[in-house]
N, C-alpha and C. Protein backbone atom coordinates (compact mmCIF):
# COMPACT_ATOMS: atom_id res chain seq x y z
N UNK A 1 136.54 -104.88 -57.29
CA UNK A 1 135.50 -104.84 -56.29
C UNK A 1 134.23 -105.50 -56.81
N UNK A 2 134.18 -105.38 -58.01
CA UNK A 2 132.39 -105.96 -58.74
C UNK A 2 132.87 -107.01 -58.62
N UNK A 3 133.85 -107.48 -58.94
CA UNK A 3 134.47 -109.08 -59.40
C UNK A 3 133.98 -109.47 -57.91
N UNK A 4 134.77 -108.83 -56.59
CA UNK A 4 134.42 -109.64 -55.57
C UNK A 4 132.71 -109.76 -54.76
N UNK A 5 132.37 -108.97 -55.18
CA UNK A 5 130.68 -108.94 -55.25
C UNK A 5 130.05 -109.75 -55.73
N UNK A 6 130.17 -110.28 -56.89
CA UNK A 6 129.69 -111.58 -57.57
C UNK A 6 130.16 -112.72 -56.87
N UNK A 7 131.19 -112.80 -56.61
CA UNK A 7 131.95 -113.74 -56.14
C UNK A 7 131.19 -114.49 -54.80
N UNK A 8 131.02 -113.15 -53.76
CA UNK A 8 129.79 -113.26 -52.57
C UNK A 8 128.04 -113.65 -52.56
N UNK A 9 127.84 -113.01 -54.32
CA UNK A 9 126.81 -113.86 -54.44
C UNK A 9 126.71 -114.79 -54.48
N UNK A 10 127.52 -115.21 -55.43
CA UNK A 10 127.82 -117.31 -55.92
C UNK A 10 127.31 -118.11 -55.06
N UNK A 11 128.29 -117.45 -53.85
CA UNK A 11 128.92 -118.44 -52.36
C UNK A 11 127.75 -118.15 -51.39
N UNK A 12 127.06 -117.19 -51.40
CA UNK A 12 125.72 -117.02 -50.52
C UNK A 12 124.80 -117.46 -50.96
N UNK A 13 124.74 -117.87 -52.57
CA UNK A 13 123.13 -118.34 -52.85
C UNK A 13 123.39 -119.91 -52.23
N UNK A 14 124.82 -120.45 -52.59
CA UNK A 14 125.08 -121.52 -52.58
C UNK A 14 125.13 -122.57 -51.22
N UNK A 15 125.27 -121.02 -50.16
CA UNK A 15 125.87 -121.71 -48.65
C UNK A 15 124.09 -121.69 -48.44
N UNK A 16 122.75 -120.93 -48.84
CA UNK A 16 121.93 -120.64 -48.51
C UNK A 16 121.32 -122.25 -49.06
N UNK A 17 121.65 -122.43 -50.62
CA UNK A 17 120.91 -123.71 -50.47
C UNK A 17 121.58 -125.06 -49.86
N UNK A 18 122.40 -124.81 -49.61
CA UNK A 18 123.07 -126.01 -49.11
C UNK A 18 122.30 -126.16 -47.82
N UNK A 19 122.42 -125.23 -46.72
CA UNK A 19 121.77 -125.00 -45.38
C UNK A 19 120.59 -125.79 -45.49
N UNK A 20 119.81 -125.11 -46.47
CA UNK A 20 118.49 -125.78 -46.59
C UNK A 20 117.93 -127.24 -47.43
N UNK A 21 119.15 -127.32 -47.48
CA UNK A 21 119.22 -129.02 -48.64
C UNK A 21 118.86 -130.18 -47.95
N UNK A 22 119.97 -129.80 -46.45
CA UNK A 22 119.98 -131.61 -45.80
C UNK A 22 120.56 -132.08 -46.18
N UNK A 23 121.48 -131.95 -47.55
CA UNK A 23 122.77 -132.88 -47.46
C UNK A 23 123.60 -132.47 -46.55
N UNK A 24 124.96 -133.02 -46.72
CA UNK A 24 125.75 -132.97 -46.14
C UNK A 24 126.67 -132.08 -47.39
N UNK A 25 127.93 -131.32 -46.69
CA UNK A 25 128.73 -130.00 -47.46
C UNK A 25 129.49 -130.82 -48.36
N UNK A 26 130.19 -132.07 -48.03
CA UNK A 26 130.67 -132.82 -49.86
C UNK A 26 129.81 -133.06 -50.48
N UNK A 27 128.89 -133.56 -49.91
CA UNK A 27 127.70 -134.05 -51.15
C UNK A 27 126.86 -132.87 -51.90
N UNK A 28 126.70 -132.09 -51.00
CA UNK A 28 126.21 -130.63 -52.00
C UNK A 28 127.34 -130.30 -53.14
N UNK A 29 128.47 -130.11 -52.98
CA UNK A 29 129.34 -129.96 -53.21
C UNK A 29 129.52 -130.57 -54.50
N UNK A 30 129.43 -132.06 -54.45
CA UNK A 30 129.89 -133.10 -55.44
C UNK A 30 128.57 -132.46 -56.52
N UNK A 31 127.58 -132.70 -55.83
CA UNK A 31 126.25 -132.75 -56.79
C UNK A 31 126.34 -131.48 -57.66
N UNK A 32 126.85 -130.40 -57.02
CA UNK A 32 126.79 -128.74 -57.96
C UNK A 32 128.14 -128.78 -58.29
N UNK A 33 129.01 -129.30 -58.59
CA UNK A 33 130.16 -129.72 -59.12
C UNK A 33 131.29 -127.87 -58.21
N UNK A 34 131.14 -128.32 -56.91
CA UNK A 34 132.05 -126.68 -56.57
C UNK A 34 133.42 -127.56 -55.61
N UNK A 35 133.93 -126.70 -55.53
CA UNK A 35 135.26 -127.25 -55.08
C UNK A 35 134.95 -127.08 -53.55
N UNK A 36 135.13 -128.13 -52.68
CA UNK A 36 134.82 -128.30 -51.16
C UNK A 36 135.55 -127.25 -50.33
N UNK A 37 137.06 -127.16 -50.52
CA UNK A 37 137.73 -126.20 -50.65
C UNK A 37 137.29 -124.84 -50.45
N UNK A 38 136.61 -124.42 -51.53
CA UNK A 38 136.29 -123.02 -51.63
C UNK A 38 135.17 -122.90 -50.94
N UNK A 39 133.98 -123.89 -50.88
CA UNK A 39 132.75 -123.60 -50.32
C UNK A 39 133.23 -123.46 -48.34
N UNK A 40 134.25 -124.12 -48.02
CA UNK A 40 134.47 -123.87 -47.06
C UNK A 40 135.13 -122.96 -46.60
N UNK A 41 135.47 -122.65 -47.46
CA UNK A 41 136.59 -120.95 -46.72
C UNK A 41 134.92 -119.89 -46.96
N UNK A 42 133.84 -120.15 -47.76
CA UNK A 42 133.32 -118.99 -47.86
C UNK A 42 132.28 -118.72 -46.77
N UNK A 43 132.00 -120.19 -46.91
CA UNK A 43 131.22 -120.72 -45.69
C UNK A 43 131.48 -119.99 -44.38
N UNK A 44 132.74 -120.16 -44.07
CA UNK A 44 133.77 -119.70 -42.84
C UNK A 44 133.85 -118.32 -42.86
N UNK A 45 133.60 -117.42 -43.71
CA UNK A 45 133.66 -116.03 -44.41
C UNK A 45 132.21 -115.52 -43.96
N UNK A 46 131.13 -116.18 -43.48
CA UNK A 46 130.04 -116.26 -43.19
C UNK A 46 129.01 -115.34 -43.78
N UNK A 47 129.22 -115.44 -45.55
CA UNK A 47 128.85 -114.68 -46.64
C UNK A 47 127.57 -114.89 -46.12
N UNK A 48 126.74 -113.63 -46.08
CA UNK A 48 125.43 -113.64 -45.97
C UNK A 48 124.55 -114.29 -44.26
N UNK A 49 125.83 -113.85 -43.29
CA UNK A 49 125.35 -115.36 -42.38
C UNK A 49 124.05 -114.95 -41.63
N UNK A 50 123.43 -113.86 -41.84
CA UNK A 50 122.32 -113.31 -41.13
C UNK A 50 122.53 -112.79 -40.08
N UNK A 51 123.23 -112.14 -39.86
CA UNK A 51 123.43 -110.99 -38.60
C UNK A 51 122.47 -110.22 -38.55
N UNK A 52 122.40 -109.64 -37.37
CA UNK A 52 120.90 -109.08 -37.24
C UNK A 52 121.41 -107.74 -36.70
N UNK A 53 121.72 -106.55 -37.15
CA UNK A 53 122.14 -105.23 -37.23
C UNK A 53 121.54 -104.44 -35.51
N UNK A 54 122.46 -104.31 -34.76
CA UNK A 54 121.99 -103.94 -33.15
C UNK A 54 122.45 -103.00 -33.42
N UNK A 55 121.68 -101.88 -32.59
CA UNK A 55 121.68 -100.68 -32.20
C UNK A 55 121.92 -100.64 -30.42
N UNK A 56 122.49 -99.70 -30.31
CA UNK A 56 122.85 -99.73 -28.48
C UNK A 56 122.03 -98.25 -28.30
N UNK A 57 121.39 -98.19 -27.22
CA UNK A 57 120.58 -97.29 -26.52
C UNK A 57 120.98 -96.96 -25.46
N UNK A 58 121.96 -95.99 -25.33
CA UNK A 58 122.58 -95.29 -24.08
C UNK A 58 121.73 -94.19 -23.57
N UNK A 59 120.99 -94.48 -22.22
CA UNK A 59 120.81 -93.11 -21.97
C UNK A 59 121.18 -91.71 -21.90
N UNK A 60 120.85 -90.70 -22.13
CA UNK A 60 121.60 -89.81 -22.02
C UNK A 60 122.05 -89.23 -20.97
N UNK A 61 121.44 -89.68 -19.83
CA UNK A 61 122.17 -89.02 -18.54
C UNK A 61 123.07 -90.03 -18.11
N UNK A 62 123.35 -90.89 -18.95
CA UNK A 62 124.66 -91.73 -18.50
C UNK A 62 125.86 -91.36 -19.24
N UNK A 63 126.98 -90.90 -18.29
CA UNK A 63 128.22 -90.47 -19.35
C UNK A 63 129.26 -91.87 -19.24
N UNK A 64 128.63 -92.66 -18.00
CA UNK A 64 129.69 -94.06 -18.40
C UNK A 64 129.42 -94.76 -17.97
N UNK A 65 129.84 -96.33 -18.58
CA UNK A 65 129.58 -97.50 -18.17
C UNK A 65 130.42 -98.58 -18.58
N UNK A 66 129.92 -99.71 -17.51
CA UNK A 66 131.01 -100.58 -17.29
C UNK A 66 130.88 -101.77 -18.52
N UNK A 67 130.16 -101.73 -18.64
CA UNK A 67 129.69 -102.69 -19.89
C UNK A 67 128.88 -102.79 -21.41
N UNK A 68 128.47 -103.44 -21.94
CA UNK A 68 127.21 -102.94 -23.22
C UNK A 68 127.25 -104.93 -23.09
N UNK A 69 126.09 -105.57 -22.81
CA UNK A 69 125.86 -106.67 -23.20
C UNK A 69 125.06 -106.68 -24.41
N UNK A 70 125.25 -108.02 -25.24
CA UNK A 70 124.79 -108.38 -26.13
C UNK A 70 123.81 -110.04 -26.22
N UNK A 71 122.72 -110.24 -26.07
CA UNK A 71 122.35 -111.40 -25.74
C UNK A 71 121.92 -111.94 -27.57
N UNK A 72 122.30 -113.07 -27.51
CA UNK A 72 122.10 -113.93 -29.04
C UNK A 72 121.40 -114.90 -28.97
N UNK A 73 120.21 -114.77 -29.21
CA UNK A 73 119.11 -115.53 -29.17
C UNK A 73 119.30 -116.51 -28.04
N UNK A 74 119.36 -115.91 -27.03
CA UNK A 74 119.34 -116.09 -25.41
C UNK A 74 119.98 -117.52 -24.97
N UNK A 75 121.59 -117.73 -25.95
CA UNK A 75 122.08 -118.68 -25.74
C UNK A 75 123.65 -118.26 -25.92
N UNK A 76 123.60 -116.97 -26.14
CA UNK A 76 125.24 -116.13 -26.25
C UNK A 76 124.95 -115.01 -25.57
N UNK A 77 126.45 -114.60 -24.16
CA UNK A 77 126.04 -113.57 -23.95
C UNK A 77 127.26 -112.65 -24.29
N UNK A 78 127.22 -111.60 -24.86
CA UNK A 78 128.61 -110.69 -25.00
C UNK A 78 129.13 -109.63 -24.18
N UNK A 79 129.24 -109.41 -23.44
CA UNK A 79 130.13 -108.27 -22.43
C UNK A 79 131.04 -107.66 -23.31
N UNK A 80 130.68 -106.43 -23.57
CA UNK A 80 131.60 -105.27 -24.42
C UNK A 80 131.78 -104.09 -23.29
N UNK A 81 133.15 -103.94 -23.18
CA UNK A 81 133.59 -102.69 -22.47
C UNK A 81 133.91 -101.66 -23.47
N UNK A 82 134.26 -100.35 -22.58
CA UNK A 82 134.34 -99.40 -23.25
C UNK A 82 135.74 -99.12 -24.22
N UNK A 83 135.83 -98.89 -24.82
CA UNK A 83 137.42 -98.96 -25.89
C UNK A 83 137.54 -100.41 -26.91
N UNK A 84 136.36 -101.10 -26.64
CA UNK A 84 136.71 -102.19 -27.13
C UNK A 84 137.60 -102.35 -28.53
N UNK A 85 137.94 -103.68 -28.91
CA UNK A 85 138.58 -103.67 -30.43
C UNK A 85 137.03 -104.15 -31.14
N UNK A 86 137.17 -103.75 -32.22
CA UNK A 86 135.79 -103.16 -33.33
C UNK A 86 136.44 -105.23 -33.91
N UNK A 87 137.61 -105.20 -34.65
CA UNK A 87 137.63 -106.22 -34.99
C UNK A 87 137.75 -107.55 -34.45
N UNK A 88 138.17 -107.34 -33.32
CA UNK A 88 137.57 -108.80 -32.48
C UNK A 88 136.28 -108.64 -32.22
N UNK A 89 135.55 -107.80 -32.19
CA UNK A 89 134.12 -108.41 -31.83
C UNK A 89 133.56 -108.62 -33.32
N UNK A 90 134.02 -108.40 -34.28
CA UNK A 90 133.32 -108.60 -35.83
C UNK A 90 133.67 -110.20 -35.96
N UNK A 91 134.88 -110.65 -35.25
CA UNK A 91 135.15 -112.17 -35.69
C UNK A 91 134.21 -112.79 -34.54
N UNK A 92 134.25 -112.87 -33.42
CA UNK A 92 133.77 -113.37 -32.14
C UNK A 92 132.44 -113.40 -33.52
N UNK A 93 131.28 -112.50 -33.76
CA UNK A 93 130.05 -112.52 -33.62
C UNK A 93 129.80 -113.15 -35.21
N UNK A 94 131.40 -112.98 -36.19
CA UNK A 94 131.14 -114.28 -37.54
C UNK A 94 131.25 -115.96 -36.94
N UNK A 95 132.15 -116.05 -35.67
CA UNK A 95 132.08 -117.15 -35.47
C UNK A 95 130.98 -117.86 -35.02
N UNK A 96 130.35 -117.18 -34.30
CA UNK A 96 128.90 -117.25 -33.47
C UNK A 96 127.91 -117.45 -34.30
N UNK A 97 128.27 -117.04 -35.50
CA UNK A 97 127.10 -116.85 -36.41
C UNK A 97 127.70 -118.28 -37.59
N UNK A 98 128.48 -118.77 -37.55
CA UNK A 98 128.62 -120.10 -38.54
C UNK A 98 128.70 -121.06 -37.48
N UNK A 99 127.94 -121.04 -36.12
CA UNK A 99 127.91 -122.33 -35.28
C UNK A 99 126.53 -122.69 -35.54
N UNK A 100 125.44 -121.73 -36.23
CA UNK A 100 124.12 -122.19 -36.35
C UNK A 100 123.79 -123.42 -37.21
């Protein structure tokens, strides 16, 4: 588990400066000598991708509802019903989050 902790740092300091470099992902790549390969699966892993931790506010005199939207910086909208699957919406909102 520590092993893979480090591992997430590496790849987050790395996807963080790359983002902010302006190269392009081989040429970062070439220049910090990392395997393109790996920076892209971690990349895709969306180590560190800045998710922004939502809280849902149900009233309490509501015992049900048809929906829970999610708006993403007012260019994604998410419709969550009730029972949803926990892990499709964790991928939906990593994918959403490595289109930035």
């Amino acid at each position: 588990m520590k092993q893979k902790i480090k591992r997430q740092d590496f790849w987050s300091v790395h996807i963080k400066s790359w983002k902010s470099s302006g190269q392009s992902q081989s040429e970062y790549c070439r220049r910090n000598n990392l395997d393109i390969n790996l920076f892209s699966k971690w990349k895709h892993r969306n180590v560190n991708a800045g998710f922004i931790e939502v809280k849902a506010k149900v009233p309490k005199h509501i015992d049900y509802y048809d929906f829970i939207e999610i708006s993403v910086h007012d260019d994604y909208k998410i419709k969550i019903k009730p029972n949803f699957d926990e892990e499709t919406l964790r991928r939906v909102l990593s994918l959403l989050g490595g289109l930035r």
